[in-house]
C-alpha atoms as a PDB file:
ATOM      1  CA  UNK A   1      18.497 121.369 -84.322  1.00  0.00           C
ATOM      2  CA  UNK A   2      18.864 124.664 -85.519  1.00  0.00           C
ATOM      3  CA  UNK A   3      20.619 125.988 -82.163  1.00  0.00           C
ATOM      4  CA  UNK A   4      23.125 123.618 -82.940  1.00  0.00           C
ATOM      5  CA  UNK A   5      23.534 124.799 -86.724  1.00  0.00           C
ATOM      6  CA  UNK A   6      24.443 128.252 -84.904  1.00  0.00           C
ATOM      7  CA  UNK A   7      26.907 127.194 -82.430  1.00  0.00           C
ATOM      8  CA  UNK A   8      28.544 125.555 -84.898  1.00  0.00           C
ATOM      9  CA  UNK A   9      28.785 128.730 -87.319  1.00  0.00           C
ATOM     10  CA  UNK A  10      29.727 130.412 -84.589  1.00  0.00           C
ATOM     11  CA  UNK A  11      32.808 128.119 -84.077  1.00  0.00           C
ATOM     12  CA  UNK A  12      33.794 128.466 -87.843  1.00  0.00           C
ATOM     13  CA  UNK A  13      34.238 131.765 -87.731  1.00  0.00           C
ATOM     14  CA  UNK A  14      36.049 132.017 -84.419  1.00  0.00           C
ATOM     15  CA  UNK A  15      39.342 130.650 -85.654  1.00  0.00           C
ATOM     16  CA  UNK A  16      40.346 129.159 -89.151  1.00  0.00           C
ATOM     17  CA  UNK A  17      43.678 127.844 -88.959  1.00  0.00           C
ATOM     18  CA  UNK A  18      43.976 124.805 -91.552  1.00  0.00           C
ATOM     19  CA  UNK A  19      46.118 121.697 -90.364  1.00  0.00           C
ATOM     20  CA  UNK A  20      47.317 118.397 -91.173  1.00  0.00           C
ATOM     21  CA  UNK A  21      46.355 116.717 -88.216  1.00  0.00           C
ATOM     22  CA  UNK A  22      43.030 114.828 -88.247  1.00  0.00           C
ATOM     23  CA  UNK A  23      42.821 116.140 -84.681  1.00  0.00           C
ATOM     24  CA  UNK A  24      42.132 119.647 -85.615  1.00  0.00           C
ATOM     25  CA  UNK A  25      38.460 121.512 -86.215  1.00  0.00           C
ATOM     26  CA  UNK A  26      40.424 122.400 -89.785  1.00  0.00           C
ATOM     27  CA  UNK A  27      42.266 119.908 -92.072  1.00  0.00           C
ATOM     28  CA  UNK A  28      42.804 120.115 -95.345  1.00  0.00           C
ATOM     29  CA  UNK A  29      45.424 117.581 -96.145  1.00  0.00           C
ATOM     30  CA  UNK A  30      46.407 115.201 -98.553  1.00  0.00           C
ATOM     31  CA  UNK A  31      46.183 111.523 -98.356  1.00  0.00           C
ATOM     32  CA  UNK A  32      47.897 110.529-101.452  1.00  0.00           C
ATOM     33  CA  UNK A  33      44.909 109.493-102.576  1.00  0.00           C
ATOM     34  CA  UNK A  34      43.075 112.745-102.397  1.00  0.00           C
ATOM     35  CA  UNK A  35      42.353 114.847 -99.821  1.00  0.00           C
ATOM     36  CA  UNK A  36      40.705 115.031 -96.602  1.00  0.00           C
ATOM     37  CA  UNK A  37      38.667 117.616 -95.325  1.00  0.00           C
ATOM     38  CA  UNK A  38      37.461 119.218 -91.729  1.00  0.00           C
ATOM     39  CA  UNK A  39      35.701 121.948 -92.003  1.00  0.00           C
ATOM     40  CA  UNK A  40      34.998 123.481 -88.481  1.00  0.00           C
ATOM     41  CA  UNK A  41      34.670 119.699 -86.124  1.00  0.00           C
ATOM     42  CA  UNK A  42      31.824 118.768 -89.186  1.00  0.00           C
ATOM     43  CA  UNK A  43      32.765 115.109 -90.211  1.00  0.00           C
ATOM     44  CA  UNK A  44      35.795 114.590 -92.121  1.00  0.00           C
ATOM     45  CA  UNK A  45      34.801 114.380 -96.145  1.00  0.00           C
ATOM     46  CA  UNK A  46      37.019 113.989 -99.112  1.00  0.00           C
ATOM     47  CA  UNK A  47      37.186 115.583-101.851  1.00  0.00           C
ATOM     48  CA  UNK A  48      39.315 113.986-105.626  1.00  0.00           C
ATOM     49  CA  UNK A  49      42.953 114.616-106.057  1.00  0.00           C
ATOM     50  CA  UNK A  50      42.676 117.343-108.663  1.00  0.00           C
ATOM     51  CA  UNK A  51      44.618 120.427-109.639  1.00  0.00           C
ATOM     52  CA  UNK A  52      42.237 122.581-107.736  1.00  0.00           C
ATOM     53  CA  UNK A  53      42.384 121.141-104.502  1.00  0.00           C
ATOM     54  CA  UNK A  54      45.843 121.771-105.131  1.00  0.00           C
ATOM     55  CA  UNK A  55      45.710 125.292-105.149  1.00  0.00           C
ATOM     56  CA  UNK A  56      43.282 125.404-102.367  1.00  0.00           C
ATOM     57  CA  UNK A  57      45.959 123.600-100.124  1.00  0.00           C
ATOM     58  CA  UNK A  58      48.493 125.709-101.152  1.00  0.00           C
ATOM     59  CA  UNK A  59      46.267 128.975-100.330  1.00  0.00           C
ATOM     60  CA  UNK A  60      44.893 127.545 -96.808  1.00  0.00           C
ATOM     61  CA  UNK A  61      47.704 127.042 -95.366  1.00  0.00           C
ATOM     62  CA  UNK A  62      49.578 130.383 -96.035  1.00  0.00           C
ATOM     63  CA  UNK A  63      46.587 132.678 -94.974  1.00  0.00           C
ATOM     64  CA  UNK A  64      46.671 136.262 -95.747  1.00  0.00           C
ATOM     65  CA  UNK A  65      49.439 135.984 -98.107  1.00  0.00           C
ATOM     66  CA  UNK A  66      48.902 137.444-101.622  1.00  0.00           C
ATOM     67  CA  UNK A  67      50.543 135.371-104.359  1.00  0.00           C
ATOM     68  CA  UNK A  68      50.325 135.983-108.084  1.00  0.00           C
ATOM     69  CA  UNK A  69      48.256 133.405-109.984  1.00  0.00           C
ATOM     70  CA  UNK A  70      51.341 132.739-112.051  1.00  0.00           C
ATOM     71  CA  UNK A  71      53.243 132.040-109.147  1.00  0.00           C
ATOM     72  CA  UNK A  72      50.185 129.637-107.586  1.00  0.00           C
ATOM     73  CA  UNK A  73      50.540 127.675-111.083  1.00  0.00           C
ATOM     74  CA  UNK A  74      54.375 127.152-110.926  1.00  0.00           C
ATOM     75  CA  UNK A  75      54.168 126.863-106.657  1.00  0.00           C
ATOM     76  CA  UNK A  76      51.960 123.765-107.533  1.00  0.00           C
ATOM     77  CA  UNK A  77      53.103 122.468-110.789  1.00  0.00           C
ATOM     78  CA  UNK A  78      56.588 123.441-111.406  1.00  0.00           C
ATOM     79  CA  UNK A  79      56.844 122.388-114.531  1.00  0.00           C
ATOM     80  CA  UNK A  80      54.741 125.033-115.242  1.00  0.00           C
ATOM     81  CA  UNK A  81      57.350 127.144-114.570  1.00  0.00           C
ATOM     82  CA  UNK A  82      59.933 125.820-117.042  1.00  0.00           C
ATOM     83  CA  UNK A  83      57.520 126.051-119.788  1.00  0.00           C
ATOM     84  CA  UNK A  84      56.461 129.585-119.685  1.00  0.00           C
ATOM     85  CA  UNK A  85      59.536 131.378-118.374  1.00  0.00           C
ATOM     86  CA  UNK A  86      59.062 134.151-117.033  1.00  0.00           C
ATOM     87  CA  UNK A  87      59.868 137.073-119.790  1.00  0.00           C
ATOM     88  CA  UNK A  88      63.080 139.481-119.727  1.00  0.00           C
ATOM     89  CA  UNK A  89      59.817 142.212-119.463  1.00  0.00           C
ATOM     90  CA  UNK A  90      57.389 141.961-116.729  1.00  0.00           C
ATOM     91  CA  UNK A  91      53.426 142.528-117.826  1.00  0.00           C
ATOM     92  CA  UNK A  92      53.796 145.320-115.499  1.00  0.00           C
ATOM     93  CA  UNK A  93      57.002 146.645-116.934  1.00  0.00           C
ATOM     94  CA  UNK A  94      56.054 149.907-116.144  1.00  0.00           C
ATOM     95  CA  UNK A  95      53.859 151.113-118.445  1.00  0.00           C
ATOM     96  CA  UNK A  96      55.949 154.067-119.190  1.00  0.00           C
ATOM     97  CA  UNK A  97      59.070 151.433-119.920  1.00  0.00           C
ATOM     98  CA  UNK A  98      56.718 150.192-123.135  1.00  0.00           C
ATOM     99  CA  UNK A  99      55.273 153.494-124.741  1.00  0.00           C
ATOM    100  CA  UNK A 100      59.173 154.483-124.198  1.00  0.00           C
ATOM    101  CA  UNK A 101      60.061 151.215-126.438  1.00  0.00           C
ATOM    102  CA  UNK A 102      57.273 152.073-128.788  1.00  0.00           C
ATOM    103  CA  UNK A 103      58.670 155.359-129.478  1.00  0.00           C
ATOM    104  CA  UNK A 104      62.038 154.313-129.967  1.00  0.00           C
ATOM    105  CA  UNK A 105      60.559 151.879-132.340  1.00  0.00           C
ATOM    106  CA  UNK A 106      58.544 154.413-134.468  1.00  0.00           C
ATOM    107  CA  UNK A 107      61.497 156.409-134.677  1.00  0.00           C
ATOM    108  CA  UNK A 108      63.637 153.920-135.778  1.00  0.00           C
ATOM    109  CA  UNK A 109      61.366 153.313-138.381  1.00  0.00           C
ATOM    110  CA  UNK A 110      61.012 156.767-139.411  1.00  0.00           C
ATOM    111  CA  UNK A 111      64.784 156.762-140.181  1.00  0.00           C
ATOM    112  CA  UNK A 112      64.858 153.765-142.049  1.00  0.00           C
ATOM    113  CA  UNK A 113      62.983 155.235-144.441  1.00  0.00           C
ATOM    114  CA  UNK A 114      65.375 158.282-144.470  1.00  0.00           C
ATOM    115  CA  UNK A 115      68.647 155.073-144.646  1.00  0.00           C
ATOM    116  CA  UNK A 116      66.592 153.366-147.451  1.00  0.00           C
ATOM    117  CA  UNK A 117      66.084 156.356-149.361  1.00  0.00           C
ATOM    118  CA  UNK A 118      69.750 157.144-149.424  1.00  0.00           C
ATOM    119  CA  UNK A 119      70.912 153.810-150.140  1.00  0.00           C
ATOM    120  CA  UNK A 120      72.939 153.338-146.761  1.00  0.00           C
ATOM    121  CA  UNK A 121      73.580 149.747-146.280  1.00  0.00           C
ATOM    122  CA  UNK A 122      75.871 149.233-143.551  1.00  0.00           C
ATOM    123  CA  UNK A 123      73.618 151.776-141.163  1.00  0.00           C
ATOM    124  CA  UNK A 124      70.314 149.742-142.466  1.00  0.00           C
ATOM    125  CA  UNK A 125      71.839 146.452-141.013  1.00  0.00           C
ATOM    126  CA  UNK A 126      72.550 148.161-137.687  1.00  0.00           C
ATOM    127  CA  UNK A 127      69.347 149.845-137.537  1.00  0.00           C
ATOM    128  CA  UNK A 128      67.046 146.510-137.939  1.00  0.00           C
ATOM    129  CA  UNK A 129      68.619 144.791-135.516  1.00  0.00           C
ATOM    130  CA  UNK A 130      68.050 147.324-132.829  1.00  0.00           C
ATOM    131  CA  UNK A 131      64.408 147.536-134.618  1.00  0.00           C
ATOM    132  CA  UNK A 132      64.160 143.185-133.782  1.00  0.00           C
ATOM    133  CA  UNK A 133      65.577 143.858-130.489  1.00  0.00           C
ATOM    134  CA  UNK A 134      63.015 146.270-129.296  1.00  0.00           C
ATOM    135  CA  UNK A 135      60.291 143.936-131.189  1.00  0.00           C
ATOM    136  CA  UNK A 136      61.119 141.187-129.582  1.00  0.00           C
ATOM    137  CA  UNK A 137      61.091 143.440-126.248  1.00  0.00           C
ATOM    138  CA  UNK A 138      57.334 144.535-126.498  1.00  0.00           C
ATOM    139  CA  UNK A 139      56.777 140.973-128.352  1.00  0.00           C
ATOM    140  CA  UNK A 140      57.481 139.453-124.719  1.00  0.00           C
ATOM    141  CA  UNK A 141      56.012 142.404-122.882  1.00  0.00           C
ATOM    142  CA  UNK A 142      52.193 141.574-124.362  1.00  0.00           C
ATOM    143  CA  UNK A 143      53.344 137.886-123.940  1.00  0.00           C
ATOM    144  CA  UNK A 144      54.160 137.800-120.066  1.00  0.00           C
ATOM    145  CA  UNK A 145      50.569 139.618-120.248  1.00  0.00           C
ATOM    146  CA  UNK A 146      49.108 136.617-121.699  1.00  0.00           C
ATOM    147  CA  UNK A 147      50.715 134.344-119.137  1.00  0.00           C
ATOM    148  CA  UNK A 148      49.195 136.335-116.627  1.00  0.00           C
ATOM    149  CA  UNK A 149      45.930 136.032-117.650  1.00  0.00           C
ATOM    150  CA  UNK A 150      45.987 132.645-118.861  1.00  0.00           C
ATOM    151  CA  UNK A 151      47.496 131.878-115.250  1.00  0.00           C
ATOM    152  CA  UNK A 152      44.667 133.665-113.936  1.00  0.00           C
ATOM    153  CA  UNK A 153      42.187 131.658-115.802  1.00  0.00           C
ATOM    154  CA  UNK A 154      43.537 128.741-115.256  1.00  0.00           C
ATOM    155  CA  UNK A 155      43.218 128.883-111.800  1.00  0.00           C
ATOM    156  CA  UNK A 156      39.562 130.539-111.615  1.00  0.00           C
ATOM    157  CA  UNK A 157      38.544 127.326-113.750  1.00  0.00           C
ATOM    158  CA  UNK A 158      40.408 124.443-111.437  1.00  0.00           C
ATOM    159  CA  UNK A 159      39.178 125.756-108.449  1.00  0.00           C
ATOM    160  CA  UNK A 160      35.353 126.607-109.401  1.00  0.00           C
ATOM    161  CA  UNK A 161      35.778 122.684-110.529  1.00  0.00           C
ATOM    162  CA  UNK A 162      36.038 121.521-106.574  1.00  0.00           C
ATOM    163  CA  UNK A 163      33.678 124.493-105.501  1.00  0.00           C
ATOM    164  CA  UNK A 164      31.223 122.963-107.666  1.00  0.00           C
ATOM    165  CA  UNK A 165      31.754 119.575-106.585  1.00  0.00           C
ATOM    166  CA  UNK A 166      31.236 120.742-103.227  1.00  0.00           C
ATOM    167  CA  UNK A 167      28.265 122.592-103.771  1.00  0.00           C
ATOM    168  CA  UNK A 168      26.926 119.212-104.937  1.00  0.00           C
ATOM    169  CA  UNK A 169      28.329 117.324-101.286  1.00  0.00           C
ATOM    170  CA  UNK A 170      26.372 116.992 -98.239  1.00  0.00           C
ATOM    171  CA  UNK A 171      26.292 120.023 -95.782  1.00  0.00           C
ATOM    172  CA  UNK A 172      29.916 119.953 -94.966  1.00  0.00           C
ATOM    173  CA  UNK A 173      30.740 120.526 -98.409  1.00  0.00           C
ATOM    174  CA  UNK A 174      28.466 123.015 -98.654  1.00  0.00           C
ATOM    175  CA  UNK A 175      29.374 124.778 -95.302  1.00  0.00           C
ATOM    176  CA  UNK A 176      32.901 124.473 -96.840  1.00  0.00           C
ATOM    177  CA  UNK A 177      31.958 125.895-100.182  1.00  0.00           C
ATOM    178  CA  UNK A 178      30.391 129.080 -97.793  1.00  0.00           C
ATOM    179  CA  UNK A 179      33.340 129.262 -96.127  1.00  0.00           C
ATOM    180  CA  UNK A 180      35.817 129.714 -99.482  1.00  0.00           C
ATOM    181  CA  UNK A 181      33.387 131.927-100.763  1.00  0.00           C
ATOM    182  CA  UNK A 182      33.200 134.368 -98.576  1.00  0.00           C
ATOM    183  CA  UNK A 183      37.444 134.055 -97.377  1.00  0.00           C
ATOM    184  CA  UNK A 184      39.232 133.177-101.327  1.00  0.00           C
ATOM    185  CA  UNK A 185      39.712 135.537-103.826  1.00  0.00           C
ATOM    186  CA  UNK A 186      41.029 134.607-106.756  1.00  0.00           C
ATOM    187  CA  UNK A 187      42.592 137.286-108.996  1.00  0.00           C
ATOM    188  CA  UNK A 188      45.562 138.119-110.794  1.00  0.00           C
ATOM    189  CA  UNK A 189      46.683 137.948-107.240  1.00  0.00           C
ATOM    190  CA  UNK A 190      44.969 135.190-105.227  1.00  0.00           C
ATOM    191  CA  UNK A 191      44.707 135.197-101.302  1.00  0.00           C
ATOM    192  CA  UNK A 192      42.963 133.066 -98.643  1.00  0.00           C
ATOM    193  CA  UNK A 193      41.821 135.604 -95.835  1.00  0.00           C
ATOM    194  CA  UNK A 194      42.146 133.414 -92.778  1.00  0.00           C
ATOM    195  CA  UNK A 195      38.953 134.905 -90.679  1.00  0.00           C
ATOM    196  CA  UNK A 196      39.636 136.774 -87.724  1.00  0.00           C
ATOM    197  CA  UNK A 197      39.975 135.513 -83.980  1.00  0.00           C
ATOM    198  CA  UNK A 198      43.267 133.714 -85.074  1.00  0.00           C
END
């Protein structure tokens, strides 16, 4: 009855340390197949092999540790990785690194005109290639941005997919779905915050 339903919330919070022993109160493991769930000693459910329970297993079982979503995405599908290398400037290539490159870059262009004007050839050809270089630079800088926040996205979307699928589940699910709620966050940085009593 409802006494029960207490104990047993009770119990969840207490400790949340995620398994892959069917043994434990928490498992979330894969079976090949897809992937088995114990949420708190409720039955065992399962939920489909897709790319959001593969974040979610990746974030259970390293509690507490922040990881970038970009890093989730390539942690879980490498190839990821090889496909959007990370850029020779990091998003948050300090600000101050960029409006610096954006100077240089209007300045350079202010004495082009000047070269042009005077007819100067040989320092033109110098000139745009340092202008390419530095375009290329902040090219790469607003680029890694994009990763970022596609990564981010990309994530928010895969995992919302099993949260909703859950949501839809019996009461385990839906105890489950609580449970992420309240303990996931998914940002540009994504963390599972194991409760406390570990």
């Amino acid at each position: 009855g409802p006494q029960d339903h207490g104990t047993r919330r009770g119990k969840a919070e207490a400790l949340t340390r995620w398994n892959a022993e069917s043994n434990s109160p928490y498992v979330f493991r894969g079976t090949g197949r897809d992937w088995e769930v114990v949420f708190g000693g409720w039955r065992a459910f399962h939920l489909p092999n897709v790319l959001g329970a593969r974040y979610l297993d990746y974030l259970l079982h390293r509690p507490n540790e922040p990881i970038s979503a970009f890093d989730l995405e390539v942690a879980v599908s490498p190839e990821k990785g090889e496909v959007r290398a990370r850029n020779s400037i990091q998003p948050e290539s300090d600000a101050r690194a960029l409006a610096q490159y954006r100077e240089e870059l209007r300045q350079l262009q202010a004495k082009r005109k000047e070269l042009e004007a005077a007819g100067d050839a040989d320092a033109l050809e110098h000139l745009d290639n340092e202008v390419t270089a530095l375009e290329t630079a902040l090219t790469a800088s607003d680029r890694a941005a994009d990763t970022g926040r596609r990564a981010f996205d990309n994530v928010r979307k895969a995992v919302a997919t099993v949260r909703k699928h859950l949501r839809q589940g019996g009461p385990e699910e839906r105890a489950f779905e609580e449970h992420l709620r309240s303990h996931l966050s998914l940002g540009h940085e994504c963390m599972y915050s194991a409760p406390e009593g570990r």
